[in-house]
N, C-alpha and C. Protein backbone atom coordinates (compact mmCIF):
# COMPACT_ATOMS: atom_id res chain seq x y z
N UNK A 1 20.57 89.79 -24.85
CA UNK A 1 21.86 89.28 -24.43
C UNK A 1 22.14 89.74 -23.00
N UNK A 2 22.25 88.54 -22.27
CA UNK A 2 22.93 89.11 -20.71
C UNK A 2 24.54 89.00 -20.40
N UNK A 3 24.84 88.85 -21.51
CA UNK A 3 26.82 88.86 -21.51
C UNK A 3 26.98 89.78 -20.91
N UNK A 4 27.46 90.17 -19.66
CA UNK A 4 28.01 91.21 -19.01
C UNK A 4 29.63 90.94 -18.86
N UNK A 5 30.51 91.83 -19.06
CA UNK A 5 31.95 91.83 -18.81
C UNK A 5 31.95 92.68 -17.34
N UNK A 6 32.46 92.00 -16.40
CA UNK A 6 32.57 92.57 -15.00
C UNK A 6 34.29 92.91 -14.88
N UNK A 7 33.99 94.42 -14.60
CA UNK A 7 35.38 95.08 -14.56
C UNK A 7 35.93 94.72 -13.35
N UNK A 8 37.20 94.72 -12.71
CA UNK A 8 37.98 94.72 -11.50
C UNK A 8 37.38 95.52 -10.47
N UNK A 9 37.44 95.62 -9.53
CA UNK A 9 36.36 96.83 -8.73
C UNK A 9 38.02 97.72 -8.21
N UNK A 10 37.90 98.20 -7.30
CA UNK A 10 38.34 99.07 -7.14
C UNK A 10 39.51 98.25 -5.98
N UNK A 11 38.47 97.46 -5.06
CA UNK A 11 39.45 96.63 -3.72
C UNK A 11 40.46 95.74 -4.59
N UNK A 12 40.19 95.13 -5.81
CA UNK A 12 41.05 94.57 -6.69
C UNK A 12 42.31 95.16 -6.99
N UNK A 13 41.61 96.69 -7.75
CA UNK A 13 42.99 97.21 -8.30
C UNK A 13 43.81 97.39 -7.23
N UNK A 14 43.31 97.85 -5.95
CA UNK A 14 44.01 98.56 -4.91
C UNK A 14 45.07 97.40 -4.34
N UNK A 15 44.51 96.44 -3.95
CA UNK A 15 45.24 95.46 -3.73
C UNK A 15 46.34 95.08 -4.76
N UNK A 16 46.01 95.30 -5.68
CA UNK A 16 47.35 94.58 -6.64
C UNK A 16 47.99 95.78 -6.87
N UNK A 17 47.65 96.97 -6.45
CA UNK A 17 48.45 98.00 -6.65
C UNK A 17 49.30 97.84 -5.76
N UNK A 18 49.03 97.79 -3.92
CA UNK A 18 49.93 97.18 -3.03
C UNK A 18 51.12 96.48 -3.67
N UNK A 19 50.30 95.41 -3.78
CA UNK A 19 51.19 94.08 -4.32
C UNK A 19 52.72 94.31 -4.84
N UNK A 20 52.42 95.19 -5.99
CA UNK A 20 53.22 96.14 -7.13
C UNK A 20 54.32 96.82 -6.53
N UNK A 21 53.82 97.74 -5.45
CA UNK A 21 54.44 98.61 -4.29
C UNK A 21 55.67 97.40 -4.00
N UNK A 22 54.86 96.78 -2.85
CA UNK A 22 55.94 95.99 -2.19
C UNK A 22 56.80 94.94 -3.46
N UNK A 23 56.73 94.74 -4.66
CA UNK A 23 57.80 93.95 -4.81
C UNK A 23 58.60 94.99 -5.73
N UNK A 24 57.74 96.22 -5.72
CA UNK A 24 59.21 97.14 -6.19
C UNK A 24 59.89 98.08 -5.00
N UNK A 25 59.21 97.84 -3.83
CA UNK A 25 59.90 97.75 -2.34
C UNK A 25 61.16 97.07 -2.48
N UNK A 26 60.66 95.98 -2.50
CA UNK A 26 61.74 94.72 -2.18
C UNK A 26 62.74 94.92 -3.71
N UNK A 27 62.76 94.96 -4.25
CA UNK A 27 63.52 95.29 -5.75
C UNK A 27 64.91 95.96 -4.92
N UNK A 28 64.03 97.61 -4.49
CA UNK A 28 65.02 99.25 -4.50
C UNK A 28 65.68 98.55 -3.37
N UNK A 29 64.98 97.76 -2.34
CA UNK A 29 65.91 97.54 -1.19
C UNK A 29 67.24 96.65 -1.43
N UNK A 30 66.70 94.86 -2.07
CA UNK A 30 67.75 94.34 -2.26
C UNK A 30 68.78 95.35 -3.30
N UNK A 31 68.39 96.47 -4.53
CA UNK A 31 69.71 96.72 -5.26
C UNK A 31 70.13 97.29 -4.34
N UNK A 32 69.98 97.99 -3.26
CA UNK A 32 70.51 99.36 -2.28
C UNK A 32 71.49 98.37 -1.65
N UNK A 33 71.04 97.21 -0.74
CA UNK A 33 71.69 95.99 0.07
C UNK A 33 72.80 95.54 -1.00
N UNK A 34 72.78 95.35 -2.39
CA UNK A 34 74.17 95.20 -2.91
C UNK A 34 74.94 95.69 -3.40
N UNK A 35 74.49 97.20 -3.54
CA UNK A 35 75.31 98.40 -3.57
C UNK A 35 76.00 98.74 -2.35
N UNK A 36 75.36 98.57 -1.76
CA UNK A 36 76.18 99.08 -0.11
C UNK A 36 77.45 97.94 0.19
N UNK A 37 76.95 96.86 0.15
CA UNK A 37 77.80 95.82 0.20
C UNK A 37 79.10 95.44 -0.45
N UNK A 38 78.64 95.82 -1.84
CA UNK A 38 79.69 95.95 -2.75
C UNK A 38 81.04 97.21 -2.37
N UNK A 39 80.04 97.98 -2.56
CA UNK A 39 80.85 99.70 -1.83
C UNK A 39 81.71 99.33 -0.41
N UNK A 40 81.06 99.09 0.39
CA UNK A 40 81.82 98.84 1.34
C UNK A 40 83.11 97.50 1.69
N UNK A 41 82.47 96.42 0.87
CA UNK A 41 83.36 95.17 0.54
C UNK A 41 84.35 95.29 -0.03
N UNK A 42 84.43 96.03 -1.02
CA UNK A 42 86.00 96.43 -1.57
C UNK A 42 86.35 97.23 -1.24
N UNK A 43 86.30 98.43 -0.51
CA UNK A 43 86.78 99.53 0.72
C UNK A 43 87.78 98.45 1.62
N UNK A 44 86.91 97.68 1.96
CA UNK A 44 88.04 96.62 3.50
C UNK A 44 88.60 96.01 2.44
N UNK A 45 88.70 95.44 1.52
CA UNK A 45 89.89 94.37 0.73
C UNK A 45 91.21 95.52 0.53
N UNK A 46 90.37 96.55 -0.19
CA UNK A 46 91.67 97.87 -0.09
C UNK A 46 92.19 97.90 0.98
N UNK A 47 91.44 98.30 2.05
CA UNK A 47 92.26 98.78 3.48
C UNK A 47 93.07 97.44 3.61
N UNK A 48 92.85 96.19 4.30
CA UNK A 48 93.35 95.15 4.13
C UNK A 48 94.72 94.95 3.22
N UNK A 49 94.52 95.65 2.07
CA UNK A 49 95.93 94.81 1.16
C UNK A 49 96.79 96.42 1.61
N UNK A 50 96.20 97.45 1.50
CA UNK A 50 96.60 99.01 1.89
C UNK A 50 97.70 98.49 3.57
N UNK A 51 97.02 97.71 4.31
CA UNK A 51 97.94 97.12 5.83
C UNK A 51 98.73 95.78 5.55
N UNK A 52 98.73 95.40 4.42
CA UNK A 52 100.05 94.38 4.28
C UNK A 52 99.02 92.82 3.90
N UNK A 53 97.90 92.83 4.08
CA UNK A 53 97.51 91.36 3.40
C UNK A 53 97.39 91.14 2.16
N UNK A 54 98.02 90.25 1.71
CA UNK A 54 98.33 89.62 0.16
C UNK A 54 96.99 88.63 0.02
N UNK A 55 95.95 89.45 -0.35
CA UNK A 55 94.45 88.46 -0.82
C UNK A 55 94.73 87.76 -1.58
N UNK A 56 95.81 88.04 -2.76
CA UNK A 56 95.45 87.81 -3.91
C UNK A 56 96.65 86.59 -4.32
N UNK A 57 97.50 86.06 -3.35
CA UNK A 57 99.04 85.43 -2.84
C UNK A 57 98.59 84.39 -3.69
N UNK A 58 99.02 84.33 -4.64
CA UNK A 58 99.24 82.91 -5.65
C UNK A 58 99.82 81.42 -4.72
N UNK A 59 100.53 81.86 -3.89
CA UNK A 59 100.98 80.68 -3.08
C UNK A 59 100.20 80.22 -2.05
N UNK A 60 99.40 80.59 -1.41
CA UNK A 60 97.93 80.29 -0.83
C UNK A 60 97.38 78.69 -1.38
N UNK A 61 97.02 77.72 -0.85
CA UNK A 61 96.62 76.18 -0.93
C UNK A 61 94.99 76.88 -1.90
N UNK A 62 94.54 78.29 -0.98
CA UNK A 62 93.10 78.21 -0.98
C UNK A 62 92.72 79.60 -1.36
N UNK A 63 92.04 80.47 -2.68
CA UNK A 63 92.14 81.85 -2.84
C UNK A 63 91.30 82.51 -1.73
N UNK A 64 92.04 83.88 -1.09
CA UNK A 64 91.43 84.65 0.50
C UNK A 64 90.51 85.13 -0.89
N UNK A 65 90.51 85.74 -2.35
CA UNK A 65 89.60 86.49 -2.26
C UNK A 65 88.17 85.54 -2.53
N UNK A 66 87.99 84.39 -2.96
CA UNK A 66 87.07 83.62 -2.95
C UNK A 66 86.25 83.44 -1.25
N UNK A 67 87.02 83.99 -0.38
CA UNK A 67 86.38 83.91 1.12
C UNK A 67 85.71 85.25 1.19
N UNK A 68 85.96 85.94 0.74
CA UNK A 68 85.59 87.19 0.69
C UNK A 68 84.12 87.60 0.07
N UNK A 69 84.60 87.18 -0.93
CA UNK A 69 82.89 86.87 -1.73
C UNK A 69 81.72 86.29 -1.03
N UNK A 70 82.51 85.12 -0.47
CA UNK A 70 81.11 84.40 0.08
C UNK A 70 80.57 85.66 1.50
N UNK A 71 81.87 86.04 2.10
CA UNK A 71 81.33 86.86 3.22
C UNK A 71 80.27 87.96 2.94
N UNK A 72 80.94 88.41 1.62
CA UNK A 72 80.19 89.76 0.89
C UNK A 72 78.43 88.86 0.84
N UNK A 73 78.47 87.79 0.43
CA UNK A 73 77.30 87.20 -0.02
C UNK A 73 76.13 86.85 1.53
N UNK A 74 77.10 86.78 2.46
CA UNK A 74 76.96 86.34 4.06
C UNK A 74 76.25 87.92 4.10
N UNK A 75 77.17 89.09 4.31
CA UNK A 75 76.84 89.74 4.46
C UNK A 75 75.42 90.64 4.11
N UNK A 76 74.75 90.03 2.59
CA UNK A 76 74.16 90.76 1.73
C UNK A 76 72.64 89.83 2.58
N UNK A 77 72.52 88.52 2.66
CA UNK A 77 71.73 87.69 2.82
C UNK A 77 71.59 88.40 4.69
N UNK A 78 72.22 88.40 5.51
CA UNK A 78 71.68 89.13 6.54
C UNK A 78 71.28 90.21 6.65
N UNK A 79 71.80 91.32 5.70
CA UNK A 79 71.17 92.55 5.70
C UNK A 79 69.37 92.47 4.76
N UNK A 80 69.59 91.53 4.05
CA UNK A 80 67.95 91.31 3.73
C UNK A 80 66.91 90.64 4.97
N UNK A 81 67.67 89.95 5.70
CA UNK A 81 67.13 89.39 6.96
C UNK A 81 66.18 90.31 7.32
N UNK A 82 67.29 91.38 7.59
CA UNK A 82 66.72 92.57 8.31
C UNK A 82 65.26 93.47 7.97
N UNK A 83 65.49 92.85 6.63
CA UNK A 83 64.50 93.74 5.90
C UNK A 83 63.09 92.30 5.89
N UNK A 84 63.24 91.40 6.44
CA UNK A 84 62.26 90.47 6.34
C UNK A 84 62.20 89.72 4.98
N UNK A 85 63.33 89.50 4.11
CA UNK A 85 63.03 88.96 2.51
C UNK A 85 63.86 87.76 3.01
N UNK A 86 63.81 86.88 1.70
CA UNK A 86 64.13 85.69 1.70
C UNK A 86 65.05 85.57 1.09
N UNK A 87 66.31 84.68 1.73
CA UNK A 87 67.84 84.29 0.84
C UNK A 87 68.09 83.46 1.15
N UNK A 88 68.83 82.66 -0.26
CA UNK A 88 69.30 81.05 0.16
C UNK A 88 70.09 81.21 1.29
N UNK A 89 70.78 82.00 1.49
CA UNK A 89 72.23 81.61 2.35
C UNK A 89 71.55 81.89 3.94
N UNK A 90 70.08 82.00 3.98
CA UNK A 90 69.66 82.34 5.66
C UNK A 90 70.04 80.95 6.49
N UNK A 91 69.83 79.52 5.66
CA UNK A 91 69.80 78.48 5.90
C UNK A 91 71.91 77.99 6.30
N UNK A 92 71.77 78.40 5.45
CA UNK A 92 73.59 78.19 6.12
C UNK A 92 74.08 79.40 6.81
N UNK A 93 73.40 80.00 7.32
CA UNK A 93 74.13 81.46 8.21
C UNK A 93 73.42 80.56 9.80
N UNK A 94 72.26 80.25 9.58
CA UNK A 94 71.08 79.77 10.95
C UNK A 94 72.03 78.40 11.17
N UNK A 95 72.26 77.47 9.99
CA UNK A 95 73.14 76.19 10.57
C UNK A 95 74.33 76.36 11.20
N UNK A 96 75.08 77.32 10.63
CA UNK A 96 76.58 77.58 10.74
C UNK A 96 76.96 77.98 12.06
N UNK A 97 75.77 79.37 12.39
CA UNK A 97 75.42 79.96 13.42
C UNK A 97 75.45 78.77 14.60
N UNK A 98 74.38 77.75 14.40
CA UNK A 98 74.05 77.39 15.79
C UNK A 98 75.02 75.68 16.18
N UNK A 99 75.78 76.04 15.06
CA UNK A 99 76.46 74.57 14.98
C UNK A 99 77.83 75.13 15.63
N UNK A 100 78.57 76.59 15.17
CA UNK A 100 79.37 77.02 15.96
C UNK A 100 79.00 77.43 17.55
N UNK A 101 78.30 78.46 17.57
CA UNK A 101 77.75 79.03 18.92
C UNK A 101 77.85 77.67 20.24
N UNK A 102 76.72 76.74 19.75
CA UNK A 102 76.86 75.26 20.32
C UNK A 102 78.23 74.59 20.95
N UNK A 103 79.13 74.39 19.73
CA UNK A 103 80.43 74.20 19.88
C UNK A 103 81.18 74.67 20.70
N UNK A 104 81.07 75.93 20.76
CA UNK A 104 81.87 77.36 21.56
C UNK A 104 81.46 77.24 22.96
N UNK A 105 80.32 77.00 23.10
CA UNK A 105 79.67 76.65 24.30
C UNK A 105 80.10 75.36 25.22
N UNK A 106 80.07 74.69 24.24
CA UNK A 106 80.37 73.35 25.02
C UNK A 106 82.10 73.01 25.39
N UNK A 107 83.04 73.85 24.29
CA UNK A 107 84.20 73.73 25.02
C UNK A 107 84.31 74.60 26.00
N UNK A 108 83.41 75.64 26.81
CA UNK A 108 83.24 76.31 27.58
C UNK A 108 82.99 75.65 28.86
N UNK A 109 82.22 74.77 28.49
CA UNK A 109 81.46 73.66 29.59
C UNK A 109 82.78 73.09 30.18
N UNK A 110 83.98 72.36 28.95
CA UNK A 110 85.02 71.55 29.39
C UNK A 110 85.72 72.01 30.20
């Protein structure tokens, strides 16, 4: 019988050991990025309502704290930037970004 079972070699394991590394890299970083975010995001809504803004004003057309969230979410998706990972919201921060900036510019021009 020449049935041989060929084990993983060693450049195999090592490599997928990497592998392993970096997506429990990327794991500790994004929970750290929404811990921080979180921590610090409701710190400013406190300070904020602590200086007289009513987030939470039932009479509002539009809820401030629903703006808030998305910022928190703005916020969380650029701080992964940083870290080189991937988030839906890079695509509407890069549009938003260059559709205002643009804008700002050009009534500058006027």
């Amino acid at each position: 019988m020449t049935k041989i079972i060929k084990f993983p070699t060693r450049e195999v394991l090592k490599t997928r050991q990497v592998e392993i590394n970096a997506e429990l890299a990327k794991d500790n970083h994004v929970a750290f990025i929404e811990e921080m975010v979180e921590y610090y995001g409701l710190n400013l809504i406190n300070k904020f309502k602590k200086h007289g803004f009513d987030l939470d004003d039932p009479n509002l057309e539009y809820d401030t704290m629903y703006d808030f969230m998305f910022i928190m979410d703005l916020l969380k998706a650029s701080l992964e930037r940083c870290k080189g990972y991937e988030h839906p919201l890079h695509k509407v921060i890069t549009d938003a970004a260059d559709a205002y900036y643009a804008t700002a510019e050009d009534e500058e021009l006027t």
